[in-house]
C-alpha atoms as a PDB file:
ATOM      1  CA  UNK A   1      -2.473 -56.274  21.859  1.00  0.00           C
ATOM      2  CA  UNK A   2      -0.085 -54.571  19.286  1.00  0.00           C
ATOM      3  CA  UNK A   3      -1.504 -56.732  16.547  1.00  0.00           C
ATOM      4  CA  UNK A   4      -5.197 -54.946  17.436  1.00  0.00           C
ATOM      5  CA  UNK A   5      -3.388 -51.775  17.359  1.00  0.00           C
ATOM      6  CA  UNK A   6      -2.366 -51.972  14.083  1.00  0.00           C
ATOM      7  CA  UNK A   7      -5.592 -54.035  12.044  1.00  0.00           C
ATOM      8  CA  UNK A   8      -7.855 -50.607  13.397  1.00  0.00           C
ATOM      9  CA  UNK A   9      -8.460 -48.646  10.426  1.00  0.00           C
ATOM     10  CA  UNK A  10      -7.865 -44.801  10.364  1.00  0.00           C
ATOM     11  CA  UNK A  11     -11.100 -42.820  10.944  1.00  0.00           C
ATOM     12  CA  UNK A  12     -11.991 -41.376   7.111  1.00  0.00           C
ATOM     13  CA  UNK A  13     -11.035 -37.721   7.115  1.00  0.00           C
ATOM     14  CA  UNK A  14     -10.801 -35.274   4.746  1.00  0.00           C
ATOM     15  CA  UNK A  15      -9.429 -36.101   1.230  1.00  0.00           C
ATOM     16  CA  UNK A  16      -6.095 -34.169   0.262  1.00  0.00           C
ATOM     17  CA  UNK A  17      -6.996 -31.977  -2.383  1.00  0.00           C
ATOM     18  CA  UNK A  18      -9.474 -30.143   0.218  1.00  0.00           C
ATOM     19  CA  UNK A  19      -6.654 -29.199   1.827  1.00  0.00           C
ATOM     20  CA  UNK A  20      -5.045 -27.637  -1.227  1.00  0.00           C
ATOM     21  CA  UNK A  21      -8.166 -26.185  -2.420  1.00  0.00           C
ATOM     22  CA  UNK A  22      -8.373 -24.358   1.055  1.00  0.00           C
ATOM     23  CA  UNK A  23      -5.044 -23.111   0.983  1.00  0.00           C
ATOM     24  CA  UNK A  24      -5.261 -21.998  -2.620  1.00  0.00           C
ATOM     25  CA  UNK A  25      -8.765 -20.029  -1.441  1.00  0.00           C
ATOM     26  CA  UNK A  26      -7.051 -18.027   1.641  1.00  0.00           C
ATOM     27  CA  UNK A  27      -4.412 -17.295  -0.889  1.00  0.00           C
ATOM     28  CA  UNK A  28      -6.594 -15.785  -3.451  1.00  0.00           C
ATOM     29  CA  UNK A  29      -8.336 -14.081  -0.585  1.00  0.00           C
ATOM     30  CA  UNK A  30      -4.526 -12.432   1.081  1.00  0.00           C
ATOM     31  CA  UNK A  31      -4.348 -11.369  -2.322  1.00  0.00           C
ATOM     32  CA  UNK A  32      -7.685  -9.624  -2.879  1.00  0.00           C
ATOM     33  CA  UNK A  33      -7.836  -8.156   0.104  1.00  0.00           C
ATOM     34  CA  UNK A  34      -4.335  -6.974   1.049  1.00  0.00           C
ATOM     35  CA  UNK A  35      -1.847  -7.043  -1.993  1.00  0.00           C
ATOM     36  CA  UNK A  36      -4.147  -5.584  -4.849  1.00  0.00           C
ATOM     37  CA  UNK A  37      -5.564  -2.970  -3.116  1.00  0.00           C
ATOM     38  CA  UNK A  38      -1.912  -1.730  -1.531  1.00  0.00           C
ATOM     39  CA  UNK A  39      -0.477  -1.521  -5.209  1.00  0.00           C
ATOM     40  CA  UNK A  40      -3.211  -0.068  -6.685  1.00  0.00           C
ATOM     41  CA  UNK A  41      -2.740   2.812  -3.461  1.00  0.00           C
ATOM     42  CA  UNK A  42       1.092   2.510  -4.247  1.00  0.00           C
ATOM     43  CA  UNK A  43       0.412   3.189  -8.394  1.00  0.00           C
ATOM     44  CA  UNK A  44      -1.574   5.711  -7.651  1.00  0.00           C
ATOM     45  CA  UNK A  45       0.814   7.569  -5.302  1.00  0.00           C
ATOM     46  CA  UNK A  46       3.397   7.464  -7.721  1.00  0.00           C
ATOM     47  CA  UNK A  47       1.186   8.934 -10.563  1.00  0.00           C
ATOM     48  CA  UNK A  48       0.033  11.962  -8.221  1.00  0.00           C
ATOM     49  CA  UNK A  49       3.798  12.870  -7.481  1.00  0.00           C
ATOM     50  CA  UNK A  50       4.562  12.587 -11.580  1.00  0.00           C
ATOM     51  CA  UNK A  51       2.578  15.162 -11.995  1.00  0.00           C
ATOM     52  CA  UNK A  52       3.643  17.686  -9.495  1.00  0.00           C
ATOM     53  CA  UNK A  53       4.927  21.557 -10.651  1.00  0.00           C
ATOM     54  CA  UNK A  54       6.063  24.350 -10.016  1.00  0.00           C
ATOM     55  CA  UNK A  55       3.033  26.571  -8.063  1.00  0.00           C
ATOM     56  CA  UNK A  56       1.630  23.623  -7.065  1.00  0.00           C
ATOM     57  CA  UNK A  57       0.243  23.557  -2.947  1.00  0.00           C
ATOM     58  CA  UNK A  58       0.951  20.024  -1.330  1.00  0.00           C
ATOM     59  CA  UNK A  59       0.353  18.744   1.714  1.00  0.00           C
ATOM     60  CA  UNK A  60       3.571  17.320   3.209  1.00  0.00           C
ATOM     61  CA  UNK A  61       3.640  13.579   5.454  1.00  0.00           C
ATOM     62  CA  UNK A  62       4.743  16.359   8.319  1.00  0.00           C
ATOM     63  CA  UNK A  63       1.190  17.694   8.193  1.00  0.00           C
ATOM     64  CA  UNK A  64       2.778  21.472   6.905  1.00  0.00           C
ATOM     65  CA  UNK A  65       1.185  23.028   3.727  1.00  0.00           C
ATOM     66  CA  UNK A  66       4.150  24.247   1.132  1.00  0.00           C
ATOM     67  CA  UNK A  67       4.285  25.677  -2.285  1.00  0.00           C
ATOM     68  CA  UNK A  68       6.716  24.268  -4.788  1.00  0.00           C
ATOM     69  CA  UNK A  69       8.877  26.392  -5.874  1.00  0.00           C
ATOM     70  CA  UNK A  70      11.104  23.880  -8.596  1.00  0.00           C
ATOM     71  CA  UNK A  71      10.656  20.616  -9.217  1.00  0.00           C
ATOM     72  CA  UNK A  72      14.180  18.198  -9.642  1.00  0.00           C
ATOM     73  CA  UNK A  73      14.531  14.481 -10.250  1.00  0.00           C
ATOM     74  CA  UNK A  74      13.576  12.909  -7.007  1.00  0.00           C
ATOM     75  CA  UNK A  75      13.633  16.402  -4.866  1.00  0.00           C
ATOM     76  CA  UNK A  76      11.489  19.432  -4.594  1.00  0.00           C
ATOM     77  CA  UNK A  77      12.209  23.147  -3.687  1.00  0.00           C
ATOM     78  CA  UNK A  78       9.284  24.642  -1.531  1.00  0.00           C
ATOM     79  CA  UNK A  79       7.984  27.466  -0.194  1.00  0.00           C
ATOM     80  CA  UNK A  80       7.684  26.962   3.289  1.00  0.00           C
ATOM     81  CA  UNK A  81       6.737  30.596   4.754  1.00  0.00           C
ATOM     82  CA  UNK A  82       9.404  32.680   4.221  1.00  0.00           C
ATOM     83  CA  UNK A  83      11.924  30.244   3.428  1.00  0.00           C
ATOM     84  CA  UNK A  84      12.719  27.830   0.655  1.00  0.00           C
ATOM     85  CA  UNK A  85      13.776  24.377   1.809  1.00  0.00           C
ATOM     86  CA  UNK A  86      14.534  21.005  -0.262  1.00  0.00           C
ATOM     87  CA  UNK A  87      12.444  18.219   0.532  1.00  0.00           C
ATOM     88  CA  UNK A  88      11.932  14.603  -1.076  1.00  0.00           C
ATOM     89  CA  UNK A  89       9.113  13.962  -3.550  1.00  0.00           C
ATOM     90  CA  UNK A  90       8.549  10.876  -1.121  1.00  0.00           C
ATOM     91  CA  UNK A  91       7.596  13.321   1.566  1.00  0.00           C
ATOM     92  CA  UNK A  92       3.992  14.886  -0.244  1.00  0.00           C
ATOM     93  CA  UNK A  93       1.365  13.670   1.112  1.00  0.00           C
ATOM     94  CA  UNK A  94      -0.836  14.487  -0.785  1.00  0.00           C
ATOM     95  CA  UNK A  95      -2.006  18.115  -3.116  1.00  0.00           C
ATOM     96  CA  UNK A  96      -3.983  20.677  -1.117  1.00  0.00           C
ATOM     97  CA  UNK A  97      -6.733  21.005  -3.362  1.00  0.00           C
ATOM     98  CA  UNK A  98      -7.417  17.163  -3.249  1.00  0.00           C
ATOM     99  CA  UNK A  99     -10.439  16.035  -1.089  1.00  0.00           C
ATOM    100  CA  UNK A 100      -9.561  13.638   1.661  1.00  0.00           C
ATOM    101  CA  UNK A 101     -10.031  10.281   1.459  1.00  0.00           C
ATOM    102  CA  UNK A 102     -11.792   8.275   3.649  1.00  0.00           C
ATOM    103  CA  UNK A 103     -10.259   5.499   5.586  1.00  0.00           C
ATOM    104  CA  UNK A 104     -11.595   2.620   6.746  1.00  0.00           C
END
């Protein structure tokens, strides 16, 4: 009995590079459809805070509108009704004069 065991052949699967060729296809797709497009979000982020200055309205992650008052290395002054208060650049959202973009 163990001898007819062993003399059955394996049933032909799949050869091995399909596998690789799959895995190297849902990696390409991770890539294209989840890495590339967050950078290229990220990149353009960081450009639109570069740019900010002094006068400038923004649109802060908290939802309130401000107007900067001074711009610093990695902090901002603003305008914030009758007040000025320090804030991160990390925390504009976006400018108030840019349309919104849709999300999917």
């Amino acid at each position: 009995m163990m001898y007819a065991l062993l003399a059955q052949t394996a049933a032909p699967g799949q050869p091995a590079w399909m596998q690789f060729v799959f895995i190297g296809g849902m990696a390409l797709m991770f890539y294209f459809l989840l890495i590339r497009p967050q950078s290229k979000a990220r990149k353009a982020q960081e450009e639109r805070l570069s740019k900010l200055k002094a006068g400038d309205e923004v649109v802060l992650s908290s939802g309130l509108y401000a107007t900067i008052d001074r711009v610093e290395d990695k902090d901002l002054w603003l305008k914030l009704g009758g007040s000025i208060v320090k804030a991160r650049r990390s925390a504009v959202a976006s400018l108030a004069t840019e349309p919104e973009t849709k999300q999917n």
